[in-house]
PDB file of N, CA and C in Angstrom:
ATOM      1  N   UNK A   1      92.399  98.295 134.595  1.00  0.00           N
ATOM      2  CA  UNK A   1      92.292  98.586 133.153  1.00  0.00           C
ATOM      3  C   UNK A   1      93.572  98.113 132.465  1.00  0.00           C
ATOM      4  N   UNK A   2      93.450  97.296 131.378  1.00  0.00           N
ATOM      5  CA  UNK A   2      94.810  96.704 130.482  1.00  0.00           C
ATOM      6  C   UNK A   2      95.458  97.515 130.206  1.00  0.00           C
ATOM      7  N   UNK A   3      96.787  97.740 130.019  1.00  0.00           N
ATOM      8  CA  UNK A   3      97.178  98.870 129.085  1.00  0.00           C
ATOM      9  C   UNK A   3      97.197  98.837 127.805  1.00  0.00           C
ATOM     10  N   UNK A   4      96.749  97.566 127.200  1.00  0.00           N
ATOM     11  CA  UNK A   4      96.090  97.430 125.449  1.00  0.00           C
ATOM     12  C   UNK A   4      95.338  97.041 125.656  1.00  0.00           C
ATOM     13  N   UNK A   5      94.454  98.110 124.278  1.00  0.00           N
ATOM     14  CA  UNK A   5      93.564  97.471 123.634  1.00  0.00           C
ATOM     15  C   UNK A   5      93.444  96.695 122.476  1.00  0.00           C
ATOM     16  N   UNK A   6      92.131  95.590 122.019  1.00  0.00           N
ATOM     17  CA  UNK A   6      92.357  94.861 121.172  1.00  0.00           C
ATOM     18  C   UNK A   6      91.462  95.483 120.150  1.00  0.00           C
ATOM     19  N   UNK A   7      91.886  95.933 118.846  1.00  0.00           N
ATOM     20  CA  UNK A   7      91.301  95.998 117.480  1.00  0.00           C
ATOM     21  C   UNK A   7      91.225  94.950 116.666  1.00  0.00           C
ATOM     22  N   UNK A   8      89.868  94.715 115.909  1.00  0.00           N
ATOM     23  CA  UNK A   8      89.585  93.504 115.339  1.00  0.00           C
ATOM     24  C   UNK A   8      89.677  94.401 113.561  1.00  0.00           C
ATOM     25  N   UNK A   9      90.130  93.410 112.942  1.00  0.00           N
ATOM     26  CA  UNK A   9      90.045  93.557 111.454  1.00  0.00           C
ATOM     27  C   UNK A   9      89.495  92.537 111.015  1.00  0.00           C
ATOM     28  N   UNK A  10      88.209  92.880 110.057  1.00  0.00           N
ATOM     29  CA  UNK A  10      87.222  91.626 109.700  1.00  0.00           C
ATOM     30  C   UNK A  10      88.152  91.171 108.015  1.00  0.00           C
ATOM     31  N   UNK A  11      89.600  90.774 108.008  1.00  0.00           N
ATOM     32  CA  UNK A  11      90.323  89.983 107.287  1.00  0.00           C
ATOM     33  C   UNK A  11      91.169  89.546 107.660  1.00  0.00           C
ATOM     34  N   UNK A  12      91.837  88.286 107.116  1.00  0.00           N
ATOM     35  CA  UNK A  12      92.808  87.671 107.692  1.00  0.00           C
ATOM     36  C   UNK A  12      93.667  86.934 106.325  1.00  0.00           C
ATOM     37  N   UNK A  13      93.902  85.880 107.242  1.00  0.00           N
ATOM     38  CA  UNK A  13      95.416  85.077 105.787  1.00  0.00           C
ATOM     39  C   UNK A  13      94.789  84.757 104.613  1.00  0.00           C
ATOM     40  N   UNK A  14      93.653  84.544 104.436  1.00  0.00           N
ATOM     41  CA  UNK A  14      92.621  84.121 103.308  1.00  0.00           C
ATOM     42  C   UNK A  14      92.903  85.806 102.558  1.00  0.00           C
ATOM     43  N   UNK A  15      92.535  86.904 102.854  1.00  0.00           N
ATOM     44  CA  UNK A  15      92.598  88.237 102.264  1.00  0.00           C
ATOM     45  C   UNK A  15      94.677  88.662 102.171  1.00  0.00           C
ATOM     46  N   UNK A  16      95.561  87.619 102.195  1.00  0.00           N
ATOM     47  CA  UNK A  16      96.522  87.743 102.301  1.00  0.00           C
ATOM     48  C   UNK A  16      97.318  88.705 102.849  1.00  0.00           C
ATOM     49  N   UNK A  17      96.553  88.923 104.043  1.00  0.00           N
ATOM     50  CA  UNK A  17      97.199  89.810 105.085  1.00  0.00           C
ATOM     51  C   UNK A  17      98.158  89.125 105.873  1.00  0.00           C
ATOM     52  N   UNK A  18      99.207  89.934 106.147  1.00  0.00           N
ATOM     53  CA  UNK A  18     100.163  89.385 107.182  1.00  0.00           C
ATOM     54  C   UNK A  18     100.331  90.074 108.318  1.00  0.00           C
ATOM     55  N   UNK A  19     101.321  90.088 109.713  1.00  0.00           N
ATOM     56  CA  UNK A  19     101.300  91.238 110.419  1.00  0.00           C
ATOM     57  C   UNK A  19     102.298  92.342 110.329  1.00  0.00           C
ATOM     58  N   UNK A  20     103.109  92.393 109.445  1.00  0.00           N
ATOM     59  CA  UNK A  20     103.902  93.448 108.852  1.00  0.00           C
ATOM     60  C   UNK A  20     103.348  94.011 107.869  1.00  0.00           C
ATOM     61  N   UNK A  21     102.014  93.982 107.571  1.00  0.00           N
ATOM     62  CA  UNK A  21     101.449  94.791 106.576  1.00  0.00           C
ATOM     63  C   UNK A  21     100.263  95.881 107.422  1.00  0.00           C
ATOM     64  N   UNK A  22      99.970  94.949 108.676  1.00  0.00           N
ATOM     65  CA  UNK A  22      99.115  95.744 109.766  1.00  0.00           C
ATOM     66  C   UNK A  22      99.914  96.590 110.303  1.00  0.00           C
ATOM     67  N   UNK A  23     100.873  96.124 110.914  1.00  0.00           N
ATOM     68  CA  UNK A  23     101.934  97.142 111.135  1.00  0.00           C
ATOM     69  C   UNK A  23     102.485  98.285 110.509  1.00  0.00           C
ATOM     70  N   UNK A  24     102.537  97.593 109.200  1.00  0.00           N
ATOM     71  CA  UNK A  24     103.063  99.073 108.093  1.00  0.00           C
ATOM     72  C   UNK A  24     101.766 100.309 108.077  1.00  0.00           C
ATOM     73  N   UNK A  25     100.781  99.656 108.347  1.00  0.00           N
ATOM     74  CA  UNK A  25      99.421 100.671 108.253  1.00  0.00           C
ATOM     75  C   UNK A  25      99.400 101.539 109.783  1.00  0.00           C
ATOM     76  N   UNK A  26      99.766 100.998 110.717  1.00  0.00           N
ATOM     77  CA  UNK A  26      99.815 101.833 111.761  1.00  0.00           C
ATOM     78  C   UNK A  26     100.917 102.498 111.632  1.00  0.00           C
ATOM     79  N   UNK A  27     102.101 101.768 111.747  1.00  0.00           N
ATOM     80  CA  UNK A  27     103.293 102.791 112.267  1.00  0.00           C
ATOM     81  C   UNK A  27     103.673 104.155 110.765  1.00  0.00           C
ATOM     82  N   UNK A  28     102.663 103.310 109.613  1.00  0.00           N
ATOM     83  CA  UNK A  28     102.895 104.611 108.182  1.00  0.00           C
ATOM     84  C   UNK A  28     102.109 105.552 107.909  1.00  0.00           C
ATOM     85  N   UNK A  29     100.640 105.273 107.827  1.00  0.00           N
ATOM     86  CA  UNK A  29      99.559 106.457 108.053  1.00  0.00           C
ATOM     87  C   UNK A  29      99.276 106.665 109.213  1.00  0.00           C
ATOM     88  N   UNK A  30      98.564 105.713 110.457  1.00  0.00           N
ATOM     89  CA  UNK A  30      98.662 106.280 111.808  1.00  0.00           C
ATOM     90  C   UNK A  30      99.410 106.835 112.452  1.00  0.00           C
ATOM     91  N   UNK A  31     100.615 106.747 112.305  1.00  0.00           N
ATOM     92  CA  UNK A  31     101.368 107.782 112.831  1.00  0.00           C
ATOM     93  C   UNK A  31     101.872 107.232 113.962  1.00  0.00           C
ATOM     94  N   UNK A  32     101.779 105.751 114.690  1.00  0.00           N
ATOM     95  CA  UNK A  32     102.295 105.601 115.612  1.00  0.00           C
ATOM     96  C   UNK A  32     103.329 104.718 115.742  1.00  0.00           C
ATOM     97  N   UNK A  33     104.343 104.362 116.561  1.00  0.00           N
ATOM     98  CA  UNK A  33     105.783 104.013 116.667  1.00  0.00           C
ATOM     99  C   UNK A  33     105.023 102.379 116.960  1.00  0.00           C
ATOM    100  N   UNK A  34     106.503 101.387 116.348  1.00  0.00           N
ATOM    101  CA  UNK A  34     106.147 100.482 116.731  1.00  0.00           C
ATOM    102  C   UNK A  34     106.123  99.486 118.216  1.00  0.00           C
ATOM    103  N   UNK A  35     106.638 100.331 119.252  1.00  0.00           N
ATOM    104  CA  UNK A  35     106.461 100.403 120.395  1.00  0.00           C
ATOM    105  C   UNK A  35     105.000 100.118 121.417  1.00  0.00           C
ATOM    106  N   UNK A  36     104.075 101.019 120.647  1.00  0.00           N
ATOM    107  CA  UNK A  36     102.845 101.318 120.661  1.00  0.00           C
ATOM    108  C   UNK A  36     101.562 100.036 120.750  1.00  0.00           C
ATOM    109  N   UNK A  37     102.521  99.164 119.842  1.00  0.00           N
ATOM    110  CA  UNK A  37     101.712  98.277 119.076  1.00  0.00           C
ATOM    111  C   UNK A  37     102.326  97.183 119.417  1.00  0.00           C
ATOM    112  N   UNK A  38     101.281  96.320 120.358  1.00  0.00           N
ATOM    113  CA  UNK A  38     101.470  94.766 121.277  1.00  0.00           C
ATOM    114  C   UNK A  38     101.580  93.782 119.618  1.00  0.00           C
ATOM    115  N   UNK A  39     100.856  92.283 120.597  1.00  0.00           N
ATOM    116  CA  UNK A  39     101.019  91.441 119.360  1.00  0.00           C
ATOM    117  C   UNK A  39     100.065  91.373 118.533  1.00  0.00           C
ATOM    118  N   UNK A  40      99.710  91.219 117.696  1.00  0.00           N
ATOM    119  CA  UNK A  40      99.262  90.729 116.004  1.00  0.00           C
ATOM    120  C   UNK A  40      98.554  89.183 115.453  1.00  0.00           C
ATOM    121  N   UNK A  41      97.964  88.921 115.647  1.00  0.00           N
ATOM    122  CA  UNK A  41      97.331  87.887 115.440  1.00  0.00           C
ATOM    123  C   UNK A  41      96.496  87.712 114.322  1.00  0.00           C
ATOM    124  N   UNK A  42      97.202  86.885 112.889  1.00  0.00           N
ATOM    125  CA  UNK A  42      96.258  86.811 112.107  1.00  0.00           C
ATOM    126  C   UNK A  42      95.765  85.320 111.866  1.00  0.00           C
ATOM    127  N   UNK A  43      94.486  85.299 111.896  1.00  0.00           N
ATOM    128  CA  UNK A  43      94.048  84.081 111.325  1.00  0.00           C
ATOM    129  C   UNK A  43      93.225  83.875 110.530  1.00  0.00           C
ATOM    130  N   UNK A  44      92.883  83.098 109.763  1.00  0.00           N
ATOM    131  CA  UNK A  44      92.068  82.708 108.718  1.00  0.00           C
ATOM    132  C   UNK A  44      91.464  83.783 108.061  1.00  0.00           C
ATOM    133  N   UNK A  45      90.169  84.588 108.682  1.00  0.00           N
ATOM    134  CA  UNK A  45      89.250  85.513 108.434  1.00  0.00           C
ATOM    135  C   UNK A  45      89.214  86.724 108.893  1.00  0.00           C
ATOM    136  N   UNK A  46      90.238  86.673 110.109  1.00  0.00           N
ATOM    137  CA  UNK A  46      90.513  87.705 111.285  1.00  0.00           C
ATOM    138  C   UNK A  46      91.780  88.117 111.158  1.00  0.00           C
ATOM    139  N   UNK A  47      91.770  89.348 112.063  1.00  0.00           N
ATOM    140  CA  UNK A  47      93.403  90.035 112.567  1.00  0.00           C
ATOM    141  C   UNK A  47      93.108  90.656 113.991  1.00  0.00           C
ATOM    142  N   UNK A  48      93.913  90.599 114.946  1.00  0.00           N
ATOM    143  CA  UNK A  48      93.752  90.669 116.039  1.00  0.00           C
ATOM    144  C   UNK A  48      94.923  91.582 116.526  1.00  0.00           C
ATOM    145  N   UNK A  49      94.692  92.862 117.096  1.00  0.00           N
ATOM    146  CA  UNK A  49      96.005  93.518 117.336  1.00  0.00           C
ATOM    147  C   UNK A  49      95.899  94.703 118.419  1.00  0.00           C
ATOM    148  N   UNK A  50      96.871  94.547 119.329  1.00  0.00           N
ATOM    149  CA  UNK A  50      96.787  95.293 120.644  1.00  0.00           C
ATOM    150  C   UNK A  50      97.707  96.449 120.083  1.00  0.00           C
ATOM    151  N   UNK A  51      96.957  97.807 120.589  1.00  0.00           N
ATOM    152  CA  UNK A  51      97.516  98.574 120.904  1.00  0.00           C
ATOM    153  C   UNK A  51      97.066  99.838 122.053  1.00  0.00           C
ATOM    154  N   UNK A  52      97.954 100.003 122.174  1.00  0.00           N
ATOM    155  CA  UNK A  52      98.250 100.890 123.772  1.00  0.00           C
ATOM    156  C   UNK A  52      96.714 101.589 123.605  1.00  0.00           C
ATOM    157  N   UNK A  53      96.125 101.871 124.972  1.00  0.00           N
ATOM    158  CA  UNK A  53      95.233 102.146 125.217  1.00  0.00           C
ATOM    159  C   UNK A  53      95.071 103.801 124.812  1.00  0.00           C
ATOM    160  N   UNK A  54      95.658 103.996 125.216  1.00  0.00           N
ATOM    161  CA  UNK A  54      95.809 106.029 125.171  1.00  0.00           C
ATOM    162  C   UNK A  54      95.851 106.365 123.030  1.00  0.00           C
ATOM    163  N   UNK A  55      96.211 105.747 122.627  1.00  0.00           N
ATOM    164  CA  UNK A  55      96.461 105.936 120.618  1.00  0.00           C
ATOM    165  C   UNK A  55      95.129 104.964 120.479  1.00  0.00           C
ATOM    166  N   UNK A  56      94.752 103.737 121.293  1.00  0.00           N
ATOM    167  CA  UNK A  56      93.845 103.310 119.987  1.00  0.00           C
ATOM    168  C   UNK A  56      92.493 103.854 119.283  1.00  0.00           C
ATOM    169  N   UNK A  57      92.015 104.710 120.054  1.00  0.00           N
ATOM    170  CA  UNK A  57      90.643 105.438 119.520  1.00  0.00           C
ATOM    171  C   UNK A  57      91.503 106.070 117.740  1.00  0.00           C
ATOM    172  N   UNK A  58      92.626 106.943 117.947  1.00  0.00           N
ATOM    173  CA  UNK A  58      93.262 107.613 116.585  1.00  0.00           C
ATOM    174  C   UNK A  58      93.643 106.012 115.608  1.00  0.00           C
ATOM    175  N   UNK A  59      94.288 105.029 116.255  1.00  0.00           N
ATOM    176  CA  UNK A  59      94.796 103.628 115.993  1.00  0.00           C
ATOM    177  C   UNK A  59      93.677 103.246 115.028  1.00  0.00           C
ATOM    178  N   UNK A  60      92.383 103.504 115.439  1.00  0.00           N
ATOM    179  CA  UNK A  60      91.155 102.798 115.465  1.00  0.00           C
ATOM    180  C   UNK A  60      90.843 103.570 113.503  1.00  0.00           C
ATOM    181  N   UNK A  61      90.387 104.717 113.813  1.00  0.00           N
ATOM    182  CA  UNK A  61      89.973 105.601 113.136  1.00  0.00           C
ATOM    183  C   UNK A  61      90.940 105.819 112.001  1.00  0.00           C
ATOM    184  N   UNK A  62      92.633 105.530 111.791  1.00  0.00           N
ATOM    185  CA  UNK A  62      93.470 105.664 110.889  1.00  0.00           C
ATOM    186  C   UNK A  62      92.811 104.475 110.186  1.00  0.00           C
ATOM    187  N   UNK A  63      92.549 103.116 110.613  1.00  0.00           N
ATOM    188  CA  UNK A  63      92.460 101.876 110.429  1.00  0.00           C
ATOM    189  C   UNK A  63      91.469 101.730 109.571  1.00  0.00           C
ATOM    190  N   UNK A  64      90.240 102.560 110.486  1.00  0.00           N
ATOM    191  CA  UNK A  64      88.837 102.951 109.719  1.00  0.00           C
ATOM    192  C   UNK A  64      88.785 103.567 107.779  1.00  0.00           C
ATOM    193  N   UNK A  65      89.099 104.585 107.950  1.00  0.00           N
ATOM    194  CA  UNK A  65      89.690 105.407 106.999  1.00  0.00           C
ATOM    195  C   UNK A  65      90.513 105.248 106.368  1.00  0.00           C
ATOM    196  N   UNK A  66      91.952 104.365 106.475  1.00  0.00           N
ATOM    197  CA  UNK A  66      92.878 104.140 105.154  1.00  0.00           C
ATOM    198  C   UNK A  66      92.725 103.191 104.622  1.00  0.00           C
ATOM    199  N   UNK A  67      93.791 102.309 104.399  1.00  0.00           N
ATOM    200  CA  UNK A  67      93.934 100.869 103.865  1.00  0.00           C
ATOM    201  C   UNK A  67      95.000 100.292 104.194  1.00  0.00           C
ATOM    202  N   UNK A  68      94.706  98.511 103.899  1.00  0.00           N
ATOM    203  CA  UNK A  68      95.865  97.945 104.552  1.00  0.00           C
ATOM    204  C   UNK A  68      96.068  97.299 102.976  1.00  0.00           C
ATOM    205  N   UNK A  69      97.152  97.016 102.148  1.00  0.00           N
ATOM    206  CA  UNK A  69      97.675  96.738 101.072  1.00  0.00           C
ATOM    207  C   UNK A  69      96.662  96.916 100.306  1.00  0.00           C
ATOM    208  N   UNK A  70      96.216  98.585 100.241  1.00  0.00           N
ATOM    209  CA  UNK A  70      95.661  99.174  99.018  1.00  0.00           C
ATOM    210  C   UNK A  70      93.772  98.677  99.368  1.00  0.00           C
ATOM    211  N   UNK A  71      93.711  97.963 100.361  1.00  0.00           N
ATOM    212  CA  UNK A  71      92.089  98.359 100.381  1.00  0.00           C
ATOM    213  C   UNK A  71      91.356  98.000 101.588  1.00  0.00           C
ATOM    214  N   UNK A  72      90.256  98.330 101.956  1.00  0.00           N
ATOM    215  CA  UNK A  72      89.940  98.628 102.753  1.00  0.00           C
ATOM    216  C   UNK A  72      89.355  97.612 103.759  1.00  0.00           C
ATOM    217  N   UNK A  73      89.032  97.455 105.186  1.00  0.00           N
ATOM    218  CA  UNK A  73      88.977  96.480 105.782  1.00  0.00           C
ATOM    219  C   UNK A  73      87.748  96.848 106.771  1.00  0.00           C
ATOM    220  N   UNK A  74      86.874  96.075 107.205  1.00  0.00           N
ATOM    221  CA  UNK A  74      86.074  96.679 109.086  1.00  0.00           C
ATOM    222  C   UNK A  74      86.881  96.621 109.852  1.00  0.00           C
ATOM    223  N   UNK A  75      86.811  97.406 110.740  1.00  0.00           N
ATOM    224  CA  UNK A  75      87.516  97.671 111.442  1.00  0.00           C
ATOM    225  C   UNK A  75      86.986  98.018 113.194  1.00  0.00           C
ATOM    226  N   UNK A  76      86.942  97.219 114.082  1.00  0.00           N
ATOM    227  CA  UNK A  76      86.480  97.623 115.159  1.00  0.00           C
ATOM    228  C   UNK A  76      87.308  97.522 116.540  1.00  0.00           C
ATOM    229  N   UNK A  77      86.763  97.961 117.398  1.00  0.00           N
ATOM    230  CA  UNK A  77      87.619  98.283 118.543  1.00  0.00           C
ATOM    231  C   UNK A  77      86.988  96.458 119.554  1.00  0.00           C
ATOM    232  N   UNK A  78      87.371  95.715 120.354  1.00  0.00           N
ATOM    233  CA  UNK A  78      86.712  94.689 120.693  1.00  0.00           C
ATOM    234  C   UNK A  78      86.612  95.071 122.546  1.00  0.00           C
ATOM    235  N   UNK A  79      85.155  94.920 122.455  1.00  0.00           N
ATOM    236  CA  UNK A  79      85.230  94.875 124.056  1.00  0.00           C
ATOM    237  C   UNK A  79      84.791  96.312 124.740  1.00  0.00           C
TER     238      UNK A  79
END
């Protein structure tokens, strides 16, 4: 078993996301350290981002429920 998991966000550089703004959404409303949280991958339409297996179900569900620069995104767990 990996010790990350990968969460998919159905936006990417087109929705002018970066990965310090994914980041600011985990480590500011989720609640988790940036330790937690592997690499970040944004592209075009997508965002791609590992985090530790044991937080991502809460990872998942902060993600679900808040926003990433003020609005809201899909959000799924991959795999």
């Amino acid at each position: 078993l990996a010790p990350m998991k990968t969460l998919v966000i159905d936006a990417g550089r087109q929705d002018k996301l970066r990965p310090g703004d994914i980041l600011g959404a985990l480590t500011g409303a989720a609640g988790l350290v940036a330790d937690d949280i592997g690499k970040i991958d944004v592209f075009a339409t997508r965002a791609y981002v590992a985090v530790r297996r044991a937080l991502a179900k809460k990872a998942l569900e902060r993600l679900q429920t808040g926003r990433i620069k003020g609005r809201r995104f899909r959000v799924r767990a991959l795999g």
